[in-house]
Protein backbone atom coordinates (compact mmCIF):
# COMPACT_ATOMS: atom_id res chain seq x y z
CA UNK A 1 52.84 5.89 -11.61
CA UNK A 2 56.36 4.25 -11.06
CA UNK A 3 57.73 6.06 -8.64
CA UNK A 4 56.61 8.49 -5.58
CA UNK A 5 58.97 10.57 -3.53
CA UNK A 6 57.77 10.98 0.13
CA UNK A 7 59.82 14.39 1.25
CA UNK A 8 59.48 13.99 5.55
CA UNK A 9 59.48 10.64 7.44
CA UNK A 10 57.20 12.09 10.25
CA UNK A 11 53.72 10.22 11.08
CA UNK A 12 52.13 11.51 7.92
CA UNK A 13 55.00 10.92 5.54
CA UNK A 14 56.04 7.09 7.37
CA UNK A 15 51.63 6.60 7.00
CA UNK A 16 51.76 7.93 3.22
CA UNK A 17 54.52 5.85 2.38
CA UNK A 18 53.21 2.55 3.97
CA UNK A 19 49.88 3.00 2.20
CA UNK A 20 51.70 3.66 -1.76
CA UNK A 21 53.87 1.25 -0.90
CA UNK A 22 51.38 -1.80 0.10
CA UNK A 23 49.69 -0.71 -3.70
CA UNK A 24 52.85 -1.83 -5.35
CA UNK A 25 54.38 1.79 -6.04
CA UNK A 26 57.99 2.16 -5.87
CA UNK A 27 58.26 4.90 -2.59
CA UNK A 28 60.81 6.57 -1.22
CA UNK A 29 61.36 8.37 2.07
CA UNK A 30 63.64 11.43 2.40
CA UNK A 31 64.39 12.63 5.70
CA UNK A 32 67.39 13.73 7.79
CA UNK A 33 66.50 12.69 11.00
CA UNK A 34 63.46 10.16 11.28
CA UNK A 35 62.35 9.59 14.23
CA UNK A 36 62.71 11.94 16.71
CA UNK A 37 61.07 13.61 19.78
CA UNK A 38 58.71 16.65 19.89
CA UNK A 39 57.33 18.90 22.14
CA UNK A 40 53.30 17.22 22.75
CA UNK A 41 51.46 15.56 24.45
CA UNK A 42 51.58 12.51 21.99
CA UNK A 43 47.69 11.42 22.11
CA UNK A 44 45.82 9.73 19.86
CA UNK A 45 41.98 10.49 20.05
CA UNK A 46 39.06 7.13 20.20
CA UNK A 47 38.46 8.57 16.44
CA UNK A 48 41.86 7.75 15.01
CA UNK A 49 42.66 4.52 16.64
CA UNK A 50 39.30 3.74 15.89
CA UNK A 51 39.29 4.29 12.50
CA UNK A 52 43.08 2.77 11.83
CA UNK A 53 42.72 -0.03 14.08
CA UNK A 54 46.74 -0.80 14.01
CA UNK A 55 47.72 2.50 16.02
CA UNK A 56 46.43 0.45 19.33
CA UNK A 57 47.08 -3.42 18.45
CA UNK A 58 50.90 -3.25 18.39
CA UNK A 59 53.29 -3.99 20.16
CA UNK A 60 55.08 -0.61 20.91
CA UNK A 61 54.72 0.91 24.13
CA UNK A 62 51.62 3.28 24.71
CA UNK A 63 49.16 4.16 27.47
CA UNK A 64 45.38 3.84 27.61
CA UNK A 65 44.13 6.68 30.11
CA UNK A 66 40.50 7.01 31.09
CA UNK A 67 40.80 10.19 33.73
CA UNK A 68 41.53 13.86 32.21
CA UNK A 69 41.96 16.80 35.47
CA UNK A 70 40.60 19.69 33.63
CA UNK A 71 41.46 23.44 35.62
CA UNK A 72 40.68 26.63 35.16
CA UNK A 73 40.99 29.53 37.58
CA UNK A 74 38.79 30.23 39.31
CA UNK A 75 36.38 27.11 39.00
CA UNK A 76 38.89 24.87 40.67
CA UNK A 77 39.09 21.43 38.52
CA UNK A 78 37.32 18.66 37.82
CA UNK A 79 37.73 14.98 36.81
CA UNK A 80 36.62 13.91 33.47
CA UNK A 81 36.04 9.75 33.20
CA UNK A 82 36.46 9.54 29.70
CA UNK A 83 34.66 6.41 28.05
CA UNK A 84 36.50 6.12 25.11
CA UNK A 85 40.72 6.44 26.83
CA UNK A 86 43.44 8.31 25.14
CA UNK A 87 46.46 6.51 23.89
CA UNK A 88 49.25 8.25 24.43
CA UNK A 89 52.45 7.46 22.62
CA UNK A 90 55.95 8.68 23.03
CA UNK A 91 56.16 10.40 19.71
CA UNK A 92 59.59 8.81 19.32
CA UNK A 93 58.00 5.48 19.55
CA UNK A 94 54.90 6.14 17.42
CA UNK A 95 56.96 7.99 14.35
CA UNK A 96 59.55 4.73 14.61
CA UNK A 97 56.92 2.25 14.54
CA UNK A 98 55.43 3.88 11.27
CA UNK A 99 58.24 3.84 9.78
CA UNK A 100 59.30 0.50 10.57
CA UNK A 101 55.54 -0.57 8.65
CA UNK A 102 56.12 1.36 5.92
CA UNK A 103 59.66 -0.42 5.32
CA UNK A 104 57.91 -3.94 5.35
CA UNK A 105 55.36 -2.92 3.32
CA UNK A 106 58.77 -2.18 0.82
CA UNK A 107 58.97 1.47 1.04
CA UNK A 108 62.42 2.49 1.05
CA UNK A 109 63.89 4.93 3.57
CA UNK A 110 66.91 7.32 2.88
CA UNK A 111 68.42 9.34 5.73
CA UNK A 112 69.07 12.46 4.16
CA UNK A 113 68.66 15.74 3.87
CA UNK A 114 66.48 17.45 0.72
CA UNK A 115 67.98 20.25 -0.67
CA UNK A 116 65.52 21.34 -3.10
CA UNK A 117 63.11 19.78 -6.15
CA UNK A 118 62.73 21.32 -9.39
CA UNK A 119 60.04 20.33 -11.97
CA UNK A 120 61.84 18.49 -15.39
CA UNK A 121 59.15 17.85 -17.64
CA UNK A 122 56.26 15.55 -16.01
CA UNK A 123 59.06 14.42 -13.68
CA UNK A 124 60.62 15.81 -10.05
CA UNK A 125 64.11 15.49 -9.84
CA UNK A 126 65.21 15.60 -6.17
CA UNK A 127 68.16 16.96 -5.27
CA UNK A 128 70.02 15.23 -1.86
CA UNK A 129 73.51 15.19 -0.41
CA UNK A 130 73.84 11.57 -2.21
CA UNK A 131 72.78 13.21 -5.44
CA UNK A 132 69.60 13.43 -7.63
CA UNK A 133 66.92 11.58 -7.67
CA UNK A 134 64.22 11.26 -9.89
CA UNK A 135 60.39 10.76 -9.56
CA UNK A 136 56.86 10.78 -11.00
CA UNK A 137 55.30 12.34 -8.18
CA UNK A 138 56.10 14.24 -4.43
CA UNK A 139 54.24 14.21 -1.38
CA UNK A 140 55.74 16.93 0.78
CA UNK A 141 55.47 16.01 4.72
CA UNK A 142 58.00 18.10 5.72
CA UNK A 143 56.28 19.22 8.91
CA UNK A 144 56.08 22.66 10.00
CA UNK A 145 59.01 23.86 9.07
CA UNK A 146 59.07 23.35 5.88
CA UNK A 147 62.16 24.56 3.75
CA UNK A 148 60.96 24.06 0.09
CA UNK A 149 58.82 27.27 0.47
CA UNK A 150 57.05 26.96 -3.15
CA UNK A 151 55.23 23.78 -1.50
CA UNK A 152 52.73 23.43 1.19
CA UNK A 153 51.20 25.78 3.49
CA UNK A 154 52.95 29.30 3.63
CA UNK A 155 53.14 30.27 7.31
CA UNK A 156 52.72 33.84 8.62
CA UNK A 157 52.98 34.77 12.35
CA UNK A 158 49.11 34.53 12.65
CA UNK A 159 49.23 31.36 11.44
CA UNK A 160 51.26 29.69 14.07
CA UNK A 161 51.56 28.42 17.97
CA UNK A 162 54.04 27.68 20.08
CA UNK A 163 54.82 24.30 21.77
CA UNK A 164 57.20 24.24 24.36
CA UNK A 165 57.78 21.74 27.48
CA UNK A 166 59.48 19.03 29.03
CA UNK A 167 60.28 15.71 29.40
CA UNK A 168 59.76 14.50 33.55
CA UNK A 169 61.27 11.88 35.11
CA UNK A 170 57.89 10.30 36.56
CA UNK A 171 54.45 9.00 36.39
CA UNK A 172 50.62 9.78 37.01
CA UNK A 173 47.56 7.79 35.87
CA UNK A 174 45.61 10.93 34.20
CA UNK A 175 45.70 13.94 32.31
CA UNK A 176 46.33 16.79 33.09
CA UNK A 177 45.00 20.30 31.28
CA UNK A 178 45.46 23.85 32.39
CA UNK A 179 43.66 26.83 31.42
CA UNK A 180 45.61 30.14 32.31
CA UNK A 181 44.16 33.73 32.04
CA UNK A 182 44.74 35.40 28.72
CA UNK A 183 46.17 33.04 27.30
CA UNK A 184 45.11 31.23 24.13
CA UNK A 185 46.14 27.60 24.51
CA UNK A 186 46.90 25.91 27.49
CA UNK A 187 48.82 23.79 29.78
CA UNK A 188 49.29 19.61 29.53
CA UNK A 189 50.93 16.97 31.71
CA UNK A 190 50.54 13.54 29.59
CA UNK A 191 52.42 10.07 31.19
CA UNK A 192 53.74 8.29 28.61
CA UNK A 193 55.59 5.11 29.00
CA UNK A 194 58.64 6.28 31.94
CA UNK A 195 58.09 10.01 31.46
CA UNK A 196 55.66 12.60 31.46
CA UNK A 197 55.45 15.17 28.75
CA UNK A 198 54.72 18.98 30.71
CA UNK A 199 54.28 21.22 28.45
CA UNK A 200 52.74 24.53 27.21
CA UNK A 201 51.14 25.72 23.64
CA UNK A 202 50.05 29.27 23.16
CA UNK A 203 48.59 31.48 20.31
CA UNK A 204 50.03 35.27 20.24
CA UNK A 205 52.49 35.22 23.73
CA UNK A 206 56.42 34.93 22.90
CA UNK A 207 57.99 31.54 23.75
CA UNK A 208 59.50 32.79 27.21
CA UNK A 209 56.62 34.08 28.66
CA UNK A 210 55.15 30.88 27.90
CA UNK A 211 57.96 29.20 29.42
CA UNK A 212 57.36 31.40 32.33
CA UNK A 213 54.14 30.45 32.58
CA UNK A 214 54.87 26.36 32.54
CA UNK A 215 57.76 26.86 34.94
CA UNK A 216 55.47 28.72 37.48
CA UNK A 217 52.57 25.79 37.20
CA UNK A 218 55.17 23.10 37.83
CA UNK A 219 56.51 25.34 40.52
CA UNK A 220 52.97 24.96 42.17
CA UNK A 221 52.29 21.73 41.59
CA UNK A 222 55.96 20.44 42.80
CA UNK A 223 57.15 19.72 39.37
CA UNK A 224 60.97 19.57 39.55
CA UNK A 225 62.15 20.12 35.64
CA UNK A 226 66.09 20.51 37.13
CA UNK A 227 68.07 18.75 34.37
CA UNK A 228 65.11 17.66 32.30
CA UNK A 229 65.16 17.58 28.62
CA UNK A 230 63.15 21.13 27.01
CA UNK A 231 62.47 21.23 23.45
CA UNK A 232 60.52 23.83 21.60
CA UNK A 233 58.31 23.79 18.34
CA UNK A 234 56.03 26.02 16.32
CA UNK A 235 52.82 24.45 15.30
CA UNK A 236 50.65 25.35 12.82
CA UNK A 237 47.61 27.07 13.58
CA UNK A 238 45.95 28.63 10.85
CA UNK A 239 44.15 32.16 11.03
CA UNK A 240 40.65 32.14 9.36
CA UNK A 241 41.20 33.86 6.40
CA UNK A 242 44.73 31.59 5.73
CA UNK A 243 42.35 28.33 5.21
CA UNK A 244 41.14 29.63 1.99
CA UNK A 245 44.60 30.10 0.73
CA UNK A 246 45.74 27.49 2.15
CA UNK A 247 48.88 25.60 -0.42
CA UNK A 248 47.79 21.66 0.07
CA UNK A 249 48.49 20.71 -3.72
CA UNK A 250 49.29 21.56 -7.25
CA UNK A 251 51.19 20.23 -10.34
CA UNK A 252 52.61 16.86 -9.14
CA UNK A 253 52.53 17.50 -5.16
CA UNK A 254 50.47 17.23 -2.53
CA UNK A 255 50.99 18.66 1.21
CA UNK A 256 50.16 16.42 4.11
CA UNK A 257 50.14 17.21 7.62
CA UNK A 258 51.78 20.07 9.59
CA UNK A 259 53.94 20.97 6.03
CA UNK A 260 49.89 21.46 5.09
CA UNK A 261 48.49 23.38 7.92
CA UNK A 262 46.47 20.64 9.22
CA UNK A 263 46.27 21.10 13.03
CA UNK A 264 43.28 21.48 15.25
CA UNK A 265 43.44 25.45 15.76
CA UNK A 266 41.91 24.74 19.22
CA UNK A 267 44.02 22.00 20.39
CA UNK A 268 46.84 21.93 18.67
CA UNK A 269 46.27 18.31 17.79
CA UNK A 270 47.77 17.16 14.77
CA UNK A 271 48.78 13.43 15.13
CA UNK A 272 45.50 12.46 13.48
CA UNK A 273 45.10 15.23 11.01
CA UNK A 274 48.59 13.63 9.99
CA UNK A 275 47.28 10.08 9.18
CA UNK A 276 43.85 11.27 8.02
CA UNK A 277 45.45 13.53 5.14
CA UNK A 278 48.20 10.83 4.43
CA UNK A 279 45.49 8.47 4.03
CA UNK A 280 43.63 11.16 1.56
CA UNK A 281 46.80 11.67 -0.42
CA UNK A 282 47.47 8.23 -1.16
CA UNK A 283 43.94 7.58 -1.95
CA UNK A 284 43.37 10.45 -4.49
CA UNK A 285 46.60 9.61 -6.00
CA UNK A 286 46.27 6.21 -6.81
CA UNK A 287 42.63 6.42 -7.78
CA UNK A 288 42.70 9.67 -10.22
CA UNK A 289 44.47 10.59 -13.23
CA UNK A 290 47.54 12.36 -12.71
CA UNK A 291 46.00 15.93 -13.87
CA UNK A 292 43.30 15.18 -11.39
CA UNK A 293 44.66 14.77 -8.65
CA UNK A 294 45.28 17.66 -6.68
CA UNK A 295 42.22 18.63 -7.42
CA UNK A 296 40.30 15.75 -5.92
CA UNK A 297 42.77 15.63 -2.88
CA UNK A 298 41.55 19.57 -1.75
CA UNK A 299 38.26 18.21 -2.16
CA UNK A 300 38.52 15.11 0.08
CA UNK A 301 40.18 17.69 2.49
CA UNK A 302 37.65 20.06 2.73
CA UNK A 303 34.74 17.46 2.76
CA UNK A 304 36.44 15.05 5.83
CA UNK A 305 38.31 17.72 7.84
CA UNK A 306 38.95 21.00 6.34
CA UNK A 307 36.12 22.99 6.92
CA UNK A 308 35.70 21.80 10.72
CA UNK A 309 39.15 22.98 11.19
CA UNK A 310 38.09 26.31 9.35
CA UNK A 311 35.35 26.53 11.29
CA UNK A 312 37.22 25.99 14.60
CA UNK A 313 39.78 28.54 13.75
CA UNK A 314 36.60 31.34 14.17
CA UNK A 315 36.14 29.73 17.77
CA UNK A 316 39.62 29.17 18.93
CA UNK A 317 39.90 32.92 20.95
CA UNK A 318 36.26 33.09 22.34
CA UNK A 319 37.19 29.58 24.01
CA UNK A 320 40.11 30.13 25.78
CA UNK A 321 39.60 34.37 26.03
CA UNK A 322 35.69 34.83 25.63
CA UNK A 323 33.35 35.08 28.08
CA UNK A 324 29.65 33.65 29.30
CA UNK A 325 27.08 33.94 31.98
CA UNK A 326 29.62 36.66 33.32
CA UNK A 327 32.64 34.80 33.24
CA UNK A 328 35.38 32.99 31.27
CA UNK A 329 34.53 30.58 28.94
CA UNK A 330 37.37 27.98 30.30
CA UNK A 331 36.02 28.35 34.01
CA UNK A 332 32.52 28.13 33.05
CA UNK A 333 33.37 24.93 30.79
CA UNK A 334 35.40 23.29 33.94
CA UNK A 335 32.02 24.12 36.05
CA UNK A 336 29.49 23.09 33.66
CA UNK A 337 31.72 19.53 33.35
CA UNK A 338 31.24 19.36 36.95
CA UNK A 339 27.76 19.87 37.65
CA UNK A 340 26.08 19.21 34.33
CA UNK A 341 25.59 15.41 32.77
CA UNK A 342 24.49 16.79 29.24
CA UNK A 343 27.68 19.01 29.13
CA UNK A 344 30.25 16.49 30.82
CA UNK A 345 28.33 14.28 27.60
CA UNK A 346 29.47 16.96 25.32
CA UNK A 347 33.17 16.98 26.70
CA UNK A 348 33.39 13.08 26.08
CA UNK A 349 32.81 13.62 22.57
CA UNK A 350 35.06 16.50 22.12
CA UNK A 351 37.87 14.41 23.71
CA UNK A 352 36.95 11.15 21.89
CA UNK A 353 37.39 13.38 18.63
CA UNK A 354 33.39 12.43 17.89
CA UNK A 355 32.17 16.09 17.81
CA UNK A 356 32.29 18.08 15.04
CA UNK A 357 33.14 21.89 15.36
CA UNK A 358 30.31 22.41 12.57
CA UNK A 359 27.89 21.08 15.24
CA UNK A 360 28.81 22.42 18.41
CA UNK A 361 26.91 25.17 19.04
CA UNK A 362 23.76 23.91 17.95
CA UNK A 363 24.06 21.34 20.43
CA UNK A 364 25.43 23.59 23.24
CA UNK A 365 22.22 25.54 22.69
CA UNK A 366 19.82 22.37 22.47
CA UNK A 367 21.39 21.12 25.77
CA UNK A 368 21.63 24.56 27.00
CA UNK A 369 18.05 24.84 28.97
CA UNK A 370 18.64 21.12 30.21
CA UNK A 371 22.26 21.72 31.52
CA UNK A 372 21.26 25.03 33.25
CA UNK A 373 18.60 22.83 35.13
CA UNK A 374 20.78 19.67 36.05
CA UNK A 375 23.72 22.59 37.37
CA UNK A 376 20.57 24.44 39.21
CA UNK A 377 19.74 21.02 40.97
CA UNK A 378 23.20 19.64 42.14
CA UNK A 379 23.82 23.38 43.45
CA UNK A 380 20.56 22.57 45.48
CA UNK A 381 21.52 18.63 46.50
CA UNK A 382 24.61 20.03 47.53
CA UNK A 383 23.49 22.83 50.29
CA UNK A 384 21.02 20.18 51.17
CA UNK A 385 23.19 17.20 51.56
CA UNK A 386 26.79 18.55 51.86
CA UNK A 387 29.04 16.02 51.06
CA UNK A 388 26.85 13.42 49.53
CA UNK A 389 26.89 14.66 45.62
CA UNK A 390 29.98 13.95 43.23
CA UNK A 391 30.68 15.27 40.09
């Protein structure tokens, strides 16, 4: 392998680069605008700066919060103490500082534009606004909006969200996450280092009713957004039947990332899905023989994330829109979190990124009995001691 093109300079194309070039393979980065904003929260989960220790000990600005405000009409809210924090980057910061390791680990970075790749023999040649370039082997991160068509996911309306929000002039030591009616997604206030991102994603709603919606929340809760930066996205969010189609690899390539599909269908999350299939890219590439190795990278896929994210793409409508106990699933969650130790347990480990979707409902139902009991008693502490029990 002499040389691998790395076609997107977001978080999973600065990670993929970094990681070929650190194992001596000649990289380069194509993309036209490198580090730029987007329209999240920016958090990174305990499980991915746990398992890539260098996304918190750095020297790039970040916060570590430990509260999350969760709300859903009509439970009210409830506070969240989360034991392992959520580090919350701008994504400005966090896509610069990957990029900036991947260049001293000798990865080179070119500021341009791809116009297209066409296969020449067992080569790529890549065709820029500088000219062609040649290469042994292409790792499209290209992010959602991926031009070169032929390679990576294939989106269809079903397939996506939108993100939409702003950035506010301001600060606030916790999270913030709203649950609306009908609506599948949600609403998020994150503080990052001197702003907070407010902002919306939604499954199936146009853009400006979602925009509606955010603008009537920060209308309630005395958000001004007059003169604030809005930016808009479309994320990835992959319909059931679309994960066993889903375009990850083939002759030469492999997809990382949003350009593969690879976001949380419940959450939208995608920063560590990013780094995680970077990190599987690299890995099948320089371990397997070059006929080899797209297969091995689906399989690595499917066997660390894949089918979770499969699986949570069947839940993703009964959470936000289903109903239990005779009433929405969001209120019931916010109300269970409140009252019930074995479910607020639960929530820690959804947050921290620790919970499989695989294994949720078996231990919803093995806590069910328990939780049911400890909600049954605070209800009763509480009539007989107002005032005295806290969530």
């Amino acid at each position: 392998m002499k040389r691998v093109a790395i076609l997107g300079g977001g978080p999973a194309g600065a990670f993929a680069a970094g990681q070929m070039a650190r194992a001596g393979v000649e990289t380069i980065v194509f993309d036209e605008k490198l580090a730029w904003e987007k329209p999240c929260g920016g958090g990174l989960t305990y499980k991915a700066y746990h398992q890539y220790p260098f996304l918190i000990d750095n020297n790039t600005p970040k916060r570590l919060i430990t509260d999350a405000v969760l709300s859903a009409p009509p439970a009210g809210e409830v506070v969240l103490r989360l034991q392992q924090p959520i580090l919350i980057y701008s994504r400005f910061d966090l896509n610069r500082m990957l990029l900036d390791r991947a260049q001293q680990a000798g990865a080179q970075i070119e500021k341009t534009r791809v116009n297209g790749i066409e296969r020449s023999g067992d080569r790529w040649k890549i065709r820029t606004k500088s000219g062609v370039l040649e290469a042994d082997f292409c790792i499209v991160a290209t992010g959602a909006r991926n031009t070169l068509h032929e390679f990576g996911t294939a989106l269809t309306r079903p397939d996506t969200m939108a993100a939409l929000g702003y950035y506010i002039t301001g600060d606030r030591p916790q999270i913030d996450i709203q649950f609306l009616s009908k609506l599948e997604g949600y609403i998020w206030v994150f503080p990052r280092c001197g702003h907070l991102s407010v902002g919306i994603c939604g499954k199936g709603e146009p853009a400006h009713l979602l925009r509606k919606r955010l603008e009537t929340y920060m209308a309630e809760k005395g958000i001004s957004w007059t003169g604030a930066p809005f930016f808009s996205h479309v994320l990835p969010s992959l319909a059931t039947p679309s994960w066993k189609r889903n375009r990850v690899a083939g002759e030469g390539w492999m997809a990382v990332g949003d350009a593969a599909g690879l976001v949380d269908p419940i959450t939208g999350e995608g920063l560590y899905y990013a780094i995680r299939s970077a990190d599987l890219a690299t890995r099948a590439l320089l371990a397997e023989a070059s006929d080899r190795v797209s297969h091995a990278y689906r399989r690595m896929l499917r066997r660390d994330f894949a089918a979770d994210l499969e699986f949570a793409s069947r839940l993703a409508r009964h959470v936000f829109m289903g109903r239990f106990l005779f009433g929405d699933v969001p209120a019931r969650m916010v109300q269970f979190t409140r009252r019930s130790p074995r479910f607020a347990a639960i929530m820690q480990d959804l947050f921290a990124g620790n919970q499989p979707y695989l294994g949720l409902k078996r231990r919803l139902l093995e806590n069910l009995n328990g939780s049911l009991l400890e909600i049954a008693m605070n209800i009763s502490l509480k009539r007989q001691l107002p005032g005295r029990v806290q969530a």
